[in-house]
Structure formats: C-alpha cells, structure tokens
N, C-alpha and C. Protein backbone atom coordinates (compact mmCIF):
# COMPACT_ATOMS: atom_id res chain seq x y z
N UNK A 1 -169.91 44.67 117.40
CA UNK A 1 -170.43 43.94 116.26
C UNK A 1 -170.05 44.68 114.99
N UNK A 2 -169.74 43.95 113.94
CA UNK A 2 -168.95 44.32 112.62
C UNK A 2 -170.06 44.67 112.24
N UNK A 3 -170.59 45.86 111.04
CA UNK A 3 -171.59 46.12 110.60
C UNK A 3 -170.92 46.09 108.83
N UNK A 4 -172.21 45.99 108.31
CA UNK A 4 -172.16 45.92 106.89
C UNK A 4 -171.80 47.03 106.00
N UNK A 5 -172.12 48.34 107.32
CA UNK A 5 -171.98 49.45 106.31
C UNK A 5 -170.44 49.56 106.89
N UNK A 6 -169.96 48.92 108.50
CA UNK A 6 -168.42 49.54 108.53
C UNK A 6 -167.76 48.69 107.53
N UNK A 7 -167.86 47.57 107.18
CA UNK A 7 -167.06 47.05 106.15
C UNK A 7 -167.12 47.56 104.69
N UNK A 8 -168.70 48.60 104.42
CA UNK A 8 -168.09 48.85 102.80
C UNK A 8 -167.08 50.10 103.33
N UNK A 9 -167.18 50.41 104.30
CA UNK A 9 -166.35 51.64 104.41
C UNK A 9 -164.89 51.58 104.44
N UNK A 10 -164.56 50.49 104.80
CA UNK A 10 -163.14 49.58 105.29
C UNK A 10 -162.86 49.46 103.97
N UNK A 11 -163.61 48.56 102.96
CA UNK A 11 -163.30 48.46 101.49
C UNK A 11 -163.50 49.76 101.11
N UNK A 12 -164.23 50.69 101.12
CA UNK A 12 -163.61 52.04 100.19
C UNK A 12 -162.59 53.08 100.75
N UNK A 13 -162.06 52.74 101.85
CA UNK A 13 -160.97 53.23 102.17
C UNK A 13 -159.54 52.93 101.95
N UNK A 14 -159.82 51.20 101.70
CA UNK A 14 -158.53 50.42 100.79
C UNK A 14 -158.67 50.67 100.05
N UNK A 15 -159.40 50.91 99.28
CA UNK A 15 -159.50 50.89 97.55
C UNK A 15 -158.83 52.20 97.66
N UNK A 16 -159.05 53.02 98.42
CA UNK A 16 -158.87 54.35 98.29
C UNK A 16 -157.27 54.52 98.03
N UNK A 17 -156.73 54.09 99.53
CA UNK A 17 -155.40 53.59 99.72
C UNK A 17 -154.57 52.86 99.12
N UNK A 18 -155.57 52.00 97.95
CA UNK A 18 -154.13 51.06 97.14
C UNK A 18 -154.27 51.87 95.75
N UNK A 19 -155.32 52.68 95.42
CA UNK A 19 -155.42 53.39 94.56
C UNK A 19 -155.16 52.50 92.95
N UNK A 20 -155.78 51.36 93.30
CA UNK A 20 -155.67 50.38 92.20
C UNK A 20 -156.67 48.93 92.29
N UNK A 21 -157.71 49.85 91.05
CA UNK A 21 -158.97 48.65 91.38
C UNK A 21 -158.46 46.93 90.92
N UNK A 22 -157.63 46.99 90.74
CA UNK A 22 -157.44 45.09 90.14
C UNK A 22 -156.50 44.58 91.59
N UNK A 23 -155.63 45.74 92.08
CA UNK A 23 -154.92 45.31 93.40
C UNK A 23 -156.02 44.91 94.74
N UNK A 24 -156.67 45.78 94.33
CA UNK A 24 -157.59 45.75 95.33
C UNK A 24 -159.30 44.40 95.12
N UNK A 25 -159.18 44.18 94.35
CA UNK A 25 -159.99 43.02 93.09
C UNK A 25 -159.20 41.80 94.16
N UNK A 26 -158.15 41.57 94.00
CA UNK A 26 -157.05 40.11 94.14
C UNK A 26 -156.80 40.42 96.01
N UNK A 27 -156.69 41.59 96.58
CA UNK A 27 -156.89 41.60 97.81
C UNK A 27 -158.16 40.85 98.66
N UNK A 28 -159.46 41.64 97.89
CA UNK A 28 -160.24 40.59 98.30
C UNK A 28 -160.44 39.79 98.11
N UNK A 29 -160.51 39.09 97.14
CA UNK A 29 -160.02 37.51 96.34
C UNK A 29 -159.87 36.79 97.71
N UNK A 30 -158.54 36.85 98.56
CA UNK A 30 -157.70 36.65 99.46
C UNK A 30 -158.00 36.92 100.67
N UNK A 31 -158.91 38.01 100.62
CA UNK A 31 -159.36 38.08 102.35
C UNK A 31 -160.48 37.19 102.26
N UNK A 32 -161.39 37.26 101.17
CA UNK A 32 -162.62 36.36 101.14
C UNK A 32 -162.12 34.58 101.69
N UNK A 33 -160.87 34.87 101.40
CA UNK A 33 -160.25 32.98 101.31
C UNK A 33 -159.92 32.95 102.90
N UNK A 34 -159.50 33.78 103.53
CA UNK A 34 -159.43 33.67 105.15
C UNK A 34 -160.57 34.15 105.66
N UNK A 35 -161.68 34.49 105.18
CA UNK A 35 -162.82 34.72 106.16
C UNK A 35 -163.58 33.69 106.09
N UNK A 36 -163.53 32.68 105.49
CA UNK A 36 -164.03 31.55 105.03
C UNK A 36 -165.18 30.36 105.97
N UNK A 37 -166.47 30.86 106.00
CA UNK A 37 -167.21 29.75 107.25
C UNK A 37 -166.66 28.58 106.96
N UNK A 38 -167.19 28.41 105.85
CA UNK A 38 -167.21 26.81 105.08
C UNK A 38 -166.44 26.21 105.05
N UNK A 39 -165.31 25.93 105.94
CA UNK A 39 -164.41 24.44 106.43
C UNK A 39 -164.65 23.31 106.58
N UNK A 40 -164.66 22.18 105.13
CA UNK A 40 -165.17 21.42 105.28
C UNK A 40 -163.59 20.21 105.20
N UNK A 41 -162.66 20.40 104.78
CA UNK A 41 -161.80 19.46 104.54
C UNK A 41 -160.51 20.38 104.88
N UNK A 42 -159.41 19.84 104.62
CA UNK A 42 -158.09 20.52 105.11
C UNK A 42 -158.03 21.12 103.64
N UNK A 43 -158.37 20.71 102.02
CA UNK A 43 -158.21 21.39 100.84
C UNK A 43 -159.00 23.00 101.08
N UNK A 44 -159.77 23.29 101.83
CA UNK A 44 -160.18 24.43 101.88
C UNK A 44 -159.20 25.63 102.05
N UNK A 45 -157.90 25.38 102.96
CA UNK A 45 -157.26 25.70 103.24
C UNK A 45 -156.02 25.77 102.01
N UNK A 46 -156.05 25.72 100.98
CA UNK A 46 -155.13 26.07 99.88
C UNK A 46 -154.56 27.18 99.40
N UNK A 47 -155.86 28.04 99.10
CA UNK A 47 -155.44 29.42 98.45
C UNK A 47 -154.93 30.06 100.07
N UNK A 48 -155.34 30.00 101.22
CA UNK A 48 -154.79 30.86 102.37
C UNK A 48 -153.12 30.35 102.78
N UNK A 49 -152.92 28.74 102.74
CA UNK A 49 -151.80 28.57 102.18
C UNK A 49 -151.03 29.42 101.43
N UNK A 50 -151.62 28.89 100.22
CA UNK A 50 -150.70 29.69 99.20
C UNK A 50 -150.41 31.08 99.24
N UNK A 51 -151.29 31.89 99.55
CA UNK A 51 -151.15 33.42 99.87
C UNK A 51 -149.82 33.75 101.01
N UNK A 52 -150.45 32.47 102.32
CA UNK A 52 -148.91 33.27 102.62
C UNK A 52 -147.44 32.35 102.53
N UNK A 53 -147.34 31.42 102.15
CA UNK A 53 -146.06 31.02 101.20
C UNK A 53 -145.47 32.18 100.17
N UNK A 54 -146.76 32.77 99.63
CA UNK A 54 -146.28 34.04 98.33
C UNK A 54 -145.89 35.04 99.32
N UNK A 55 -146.30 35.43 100.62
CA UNK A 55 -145.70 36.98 100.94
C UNK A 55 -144.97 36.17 101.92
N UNK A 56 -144.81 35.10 102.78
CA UNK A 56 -142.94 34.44 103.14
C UNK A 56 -142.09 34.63 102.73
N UNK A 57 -142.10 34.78 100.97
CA UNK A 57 -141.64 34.28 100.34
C UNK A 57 -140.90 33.01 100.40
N UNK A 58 -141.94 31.60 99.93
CA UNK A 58 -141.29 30.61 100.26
C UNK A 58 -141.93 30.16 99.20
N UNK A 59 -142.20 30.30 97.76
CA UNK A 59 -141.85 30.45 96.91
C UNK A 59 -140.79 30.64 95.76
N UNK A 60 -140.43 29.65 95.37
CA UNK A 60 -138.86 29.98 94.44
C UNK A 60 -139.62 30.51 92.76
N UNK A 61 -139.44 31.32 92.50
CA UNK A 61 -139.27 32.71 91.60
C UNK A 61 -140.30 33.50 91.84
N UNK A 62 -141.22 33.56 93.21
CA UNK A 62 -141.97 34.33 92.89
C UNK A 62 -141.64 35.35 94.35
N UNK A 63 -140.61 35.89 94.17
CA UNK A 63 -140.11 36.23 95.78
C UNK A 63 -140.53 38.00 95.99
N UNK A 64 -141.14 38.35 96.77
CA UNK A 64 -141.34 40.07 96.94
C UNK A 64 -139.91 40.45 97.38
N UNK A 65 -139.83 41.81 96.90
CA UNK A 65 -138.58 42.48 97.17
C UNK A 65 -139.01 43.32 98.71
N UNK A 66 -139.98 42.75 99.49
CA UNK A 66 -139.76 43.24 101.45
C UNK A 66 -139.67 42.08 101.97
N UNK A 67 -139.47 41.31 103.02
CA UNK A 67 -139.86 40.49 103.96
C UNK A 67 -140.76 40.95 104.79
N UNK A 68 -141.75 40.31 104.72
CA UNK A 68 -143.21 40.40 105.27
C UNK A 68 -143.06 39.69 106.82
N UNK A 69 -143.33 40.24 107.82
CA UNK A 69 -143.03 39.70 109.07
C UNK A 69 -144.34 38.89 109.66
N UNK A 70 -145.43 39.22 108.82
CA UNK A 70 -146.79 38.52 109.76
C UNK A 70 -148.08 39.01 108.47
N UNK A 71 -148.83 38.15 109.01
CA UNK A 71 -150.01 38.33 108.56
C UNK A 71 -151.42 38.98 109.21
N UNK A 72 -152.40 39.63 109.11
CA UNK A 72 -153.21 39.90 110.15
C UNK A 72 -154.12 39.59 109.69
N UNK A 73 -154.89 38.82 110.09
CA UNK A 73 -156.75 38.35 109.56
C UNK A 73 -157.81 38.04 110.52
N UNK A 74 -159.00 37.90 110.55
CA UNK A 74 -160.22 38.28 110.89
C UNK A 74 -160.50 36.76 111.44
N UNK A 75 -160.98 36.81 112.80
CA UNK A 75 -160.85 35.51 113.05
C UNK A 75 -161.91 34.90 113.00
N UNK A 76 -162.41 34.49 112.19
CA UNK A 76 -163.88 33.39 111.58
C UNK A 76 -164.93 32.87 112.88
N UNK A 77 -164.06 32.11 114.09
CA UNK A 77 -164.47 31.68 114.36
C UNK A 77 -165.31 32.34 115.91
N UNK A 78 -164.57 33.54 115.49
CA UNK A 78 -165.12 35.01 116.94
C UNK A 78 -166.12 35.87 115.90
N UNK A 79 -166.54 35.30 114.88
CA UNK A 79 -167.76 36.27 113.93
C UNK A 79 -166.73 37.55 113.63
N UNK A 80 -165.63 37.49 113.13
CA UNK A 80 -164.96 38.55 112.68
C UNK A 80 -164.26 39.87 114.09
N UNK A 81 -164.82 39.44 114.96
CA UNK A 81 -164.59 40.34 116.08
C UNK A 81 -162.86 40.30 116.96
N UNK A 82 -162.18 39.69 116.38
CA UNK A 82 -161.17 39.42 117.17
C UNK A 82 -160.19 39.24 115.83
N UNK A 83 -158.67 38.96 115.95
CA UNK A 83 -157.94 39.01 114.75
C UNK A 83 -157.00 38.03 115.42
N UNK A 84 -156.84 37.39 114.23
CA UNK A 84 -155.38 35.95 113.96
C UNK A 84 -154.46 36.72 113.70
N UNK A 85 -153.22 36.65 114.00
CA UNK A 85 -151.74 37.29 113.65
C UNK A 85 -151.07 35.68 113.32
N UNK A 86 -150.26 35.77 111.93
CA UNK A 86 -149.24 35.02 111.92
C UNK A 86 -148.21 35.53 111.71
N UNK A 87 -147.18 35.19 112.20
CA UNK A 87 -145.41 35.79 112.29
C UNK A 87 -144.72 34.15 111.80
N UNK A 88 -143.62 34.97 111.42
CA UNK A 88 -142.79 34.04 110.85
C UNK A 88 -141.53 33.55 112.03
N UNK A 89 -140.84 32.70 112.06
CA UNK A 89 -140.51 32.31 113.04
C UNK A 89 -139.09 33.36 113.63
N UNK A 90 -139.03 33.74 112.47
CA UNK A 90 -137.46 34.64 112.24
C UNK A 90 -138.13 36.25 113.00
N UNK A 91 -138.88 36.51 113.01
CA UNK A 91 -139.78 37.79 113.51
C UNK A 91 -139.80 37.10 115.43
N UNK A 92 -140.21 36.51 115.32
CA UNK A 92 -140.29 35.61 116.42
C UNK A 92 -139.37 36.04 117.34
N UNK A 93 -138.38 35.48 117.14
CA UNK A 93 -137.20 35.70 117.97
C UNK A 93 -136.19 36.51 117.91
N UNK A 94 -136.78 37.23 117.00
CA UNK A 94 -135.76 38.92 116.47
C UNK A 94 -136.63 40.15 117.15
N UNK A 95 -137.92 39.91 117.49
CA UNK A 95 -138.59 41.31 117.45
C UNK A 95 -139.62 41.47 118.99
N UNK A 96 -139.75 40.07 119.43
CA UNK A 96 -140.60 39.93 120.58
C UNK A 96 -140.05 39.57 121.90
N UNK A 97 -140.33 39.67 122.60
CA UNK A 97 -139.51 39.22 123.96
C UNK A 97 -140.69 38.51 124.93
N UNK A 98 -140.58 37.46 124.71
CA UNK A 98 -141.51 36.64 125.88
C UNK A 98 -141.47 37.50 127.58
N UNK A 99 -142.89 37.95 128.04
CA UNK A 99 -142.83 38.35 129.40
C UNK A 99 -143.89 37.08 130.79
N UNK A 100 -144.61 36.81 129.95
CA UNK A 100 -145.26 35.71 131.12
C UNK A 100 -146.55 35.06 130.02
N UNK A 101 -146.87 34.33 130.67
CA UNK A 101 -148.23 33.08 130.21
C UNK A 101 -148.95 32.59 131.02
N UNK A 102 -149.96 32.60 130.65
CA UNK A 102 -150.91 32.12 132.17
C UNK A 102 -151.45 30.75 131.63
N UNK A 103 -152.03 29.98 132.00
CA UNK A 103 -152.78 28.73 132.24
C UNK A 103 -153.98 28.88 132.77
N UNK A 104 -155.01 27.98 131.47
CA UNK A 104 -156.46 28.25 131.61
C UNK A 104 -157.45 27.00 131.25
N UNK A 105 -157.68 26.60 131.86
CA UNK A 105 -159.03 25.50 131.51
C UNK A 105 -160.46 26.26 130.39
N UNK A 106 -160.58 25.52 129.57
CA UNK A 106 -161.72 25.70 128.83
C UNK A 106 -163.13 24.67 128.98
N UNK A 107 -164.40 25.52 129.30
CA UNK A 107 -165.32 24.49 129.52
C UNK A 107 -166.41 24.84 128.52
N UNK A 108 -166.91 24.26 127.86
CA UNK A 108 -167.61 24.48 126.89
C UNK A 108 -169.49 24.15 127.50
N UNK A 109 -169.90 24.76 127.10
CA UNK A 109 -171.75 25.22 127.85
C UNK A 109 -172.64 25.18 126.85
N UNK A 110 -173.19 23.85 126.09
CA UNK A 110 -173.49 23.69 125.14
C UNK A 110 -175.41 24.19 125.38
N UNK A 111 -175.71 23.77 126.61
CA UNK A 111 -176.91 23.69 127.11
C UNK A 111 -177.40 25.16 127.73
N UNK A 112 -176.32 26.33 127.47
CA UNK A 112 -175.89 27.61 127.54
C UNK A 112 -175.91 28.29 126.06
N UNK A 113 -176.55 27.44 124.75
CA UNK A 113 -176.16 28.32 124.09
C UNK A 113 -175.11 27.89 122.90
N UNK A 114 -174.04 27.15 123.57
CA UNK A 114 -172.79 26.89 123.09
C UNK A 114 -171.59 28.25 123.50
N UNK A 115 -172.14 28.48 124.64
CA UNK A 115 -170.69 29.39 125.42
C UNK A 115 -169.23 28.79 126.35
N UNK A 116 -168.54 29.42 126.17
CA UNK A 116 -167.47 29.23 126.45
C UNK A 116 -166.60 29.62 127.59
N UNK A 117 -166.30 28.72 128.76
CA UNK A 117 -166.10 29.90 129.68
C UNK A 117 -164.25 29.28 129.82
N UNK A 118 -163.71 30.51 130.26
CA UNK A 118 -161.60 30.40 130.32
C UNK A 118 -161.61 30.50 132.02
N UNK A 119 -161.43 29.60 132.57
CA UNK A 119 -161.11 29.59 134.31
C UNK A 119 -159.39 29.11 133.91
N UNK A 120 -158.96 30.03 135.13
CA UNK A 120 -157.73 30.50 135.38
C UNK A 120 -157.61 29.36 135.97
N UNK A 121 -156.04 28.31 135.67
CA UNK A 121 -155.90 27.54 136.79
C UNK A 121 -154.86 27.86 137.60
N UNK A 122 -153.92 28.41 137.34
CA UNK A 122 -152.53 29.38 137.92
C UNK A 122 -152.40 30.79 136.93
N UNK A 123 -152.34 31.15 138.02
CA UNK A 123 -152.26 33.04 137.49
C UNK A 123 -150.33 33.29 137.41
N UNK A 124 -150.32 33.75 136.37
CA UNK A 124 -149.02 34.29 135.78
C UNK A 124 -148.07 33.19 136.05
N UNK A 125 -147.21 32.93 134.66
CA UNK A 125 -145.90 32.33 134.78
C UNK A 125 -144.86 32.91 134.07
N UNK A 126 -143.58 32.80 134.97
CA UNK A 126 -142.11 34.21 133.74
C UNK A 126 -141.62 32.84 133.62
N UNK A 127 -140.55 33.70 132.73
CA UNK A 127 -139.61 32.71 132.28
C UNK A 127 -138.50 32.82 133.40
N UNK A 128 -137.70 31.86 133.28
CA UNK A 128 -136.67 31.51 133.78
C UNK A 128 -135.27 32.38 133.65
N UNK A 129 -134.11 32.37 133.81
CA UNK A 129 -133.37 33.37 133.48
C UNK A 129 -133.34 32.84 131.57
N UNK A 130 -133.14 30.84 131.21
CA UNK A 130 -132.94 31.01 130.26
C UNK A 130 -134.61 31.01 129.48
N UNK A 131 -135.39 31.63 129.59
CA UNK A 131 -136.61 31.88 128.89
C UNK A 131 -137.45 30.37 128.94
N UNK A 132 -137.39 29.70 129.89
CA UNK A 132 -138.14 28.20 130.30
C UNK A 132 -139.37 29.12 130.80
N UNK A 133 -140.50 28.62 131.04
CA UNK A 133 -141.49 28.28 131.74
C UNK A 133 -141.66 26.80 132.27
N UNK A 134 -141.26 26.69 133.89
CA UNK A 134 -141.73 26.10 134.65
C UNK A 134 -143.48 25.63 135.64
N UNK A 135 -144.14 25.04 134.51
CA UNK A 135 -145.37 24.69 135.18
C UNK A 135 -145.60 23.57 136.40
N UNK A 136 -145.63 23.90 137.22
CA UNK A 136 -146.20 23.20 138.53
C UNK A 136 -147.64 22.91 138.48
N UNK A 137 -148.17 22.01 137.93
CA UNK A 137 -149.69 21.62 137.73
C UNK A 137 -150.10 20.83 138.84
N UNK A 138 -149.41 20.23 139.84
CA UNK A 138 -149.37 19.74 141.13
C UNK A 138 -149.50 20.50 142.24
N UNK A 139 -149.06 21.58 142.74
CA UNK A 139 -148.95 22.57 143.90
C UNK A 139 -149.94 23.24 143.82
C-alpha cells in the first residue's frame, strides 16, 4: 500500500533530482493528469494526450532533442499499486523480443466485494519461427 508519507518522499526526492522548482511544478501538473479517478468522458483524457504527443514528439515545432521510448505511470485503476508502460511502436520492434503469452479468462465477483479473479485457460504460447502465435481455443 502507497503511503502518504512515501509519496512526499518520492516528491522530495524529485524535486531534489530535477533541482528545479517550476520543472518540477509542471511535472506534477502532469502526473496529477494521469493519476486521475475522475473519468468521466473521453475529454478527460486531453492533457495526458497531449503530454505524450509532446515527449513522441509528434508535435511539429515543439520537438525534444532525445527520443523518448515510453512512458511510465501509476495505474489508477490498481489504487496506484501497479504501473502502465507506454512504448512507442518503433521501441517495440527495435528493443523487445516477444518470448510467450498466455491466455486467461476474467470473472468478475461483484457479490465478493467487486474482486477479480484471472483463470488460466491454456498455459504458455511461443511464437512460431515467424513470431505468429497460434491459439487452439478448441483442443
């Protein structure tokens, strides 16, 4: 469980690290916009948009001089306990190498709580020589 005091500590260790209170001002700006409960329409989703269009750079004049390969953020909907990665598609297939995928049914236990349980329906699948996954959902 995320605690209140590990997060001021997280923020005074960035602050520490960017060594620039207005960088660090517009950082959270931006994390506040992906930690976001309150999803009420797809416009909610703008400024987290826009943030990463700006470090894509997919933006025309506003381009950073690195290519940013991914994003890492706090995943809302695990109470902060787990993390979203986004990669760009070019990272994708330059930097990762697909090894297997499994297949999982989700059943949702509302009368539980609202828990969630992942049953395995076939354990491990590789790729093919040309990187296919072949699912047999029949056998």
């Amino acid at each position: 469980m995320i605690t209140e005091e590990a997060i001021k500590d997280a923020n005074f260790k960035l602050r520490e690290q960017l060594g620039d209170d207005l960088a660090f001002e517009i950082l959270t700006y931006f994390a506040d916009a992906f930690a976001n409960f309150n999803i009420e329409s797809e416009n909610d989703y703008f400024l987290t948009n826009y943030y990463a269009d700006r470090v894509f750079n997919q933006i025309a004049g506003f381009l950073l001089q690195e290519n940013i390969d991914g994003i890492l953020y706090p995943s809302v909907a695990n109470s902060y306990e787990n993390k979203n990665i986004v990669l760009v598609p070019e990272a994708v297939k330059k930097k990762l190498k697909f090894l297997q995928a499994d297949h999982y049914g989700i059943t949702h236990n509302p009368e539980n709580g609202g828990s969630v349980s992942f049953l395995p329906f076939r354990i491990r699948r590789y790729p093919d020589k040309e990187g296919n996954i072949i699912w047999d959902l029949k056998g």
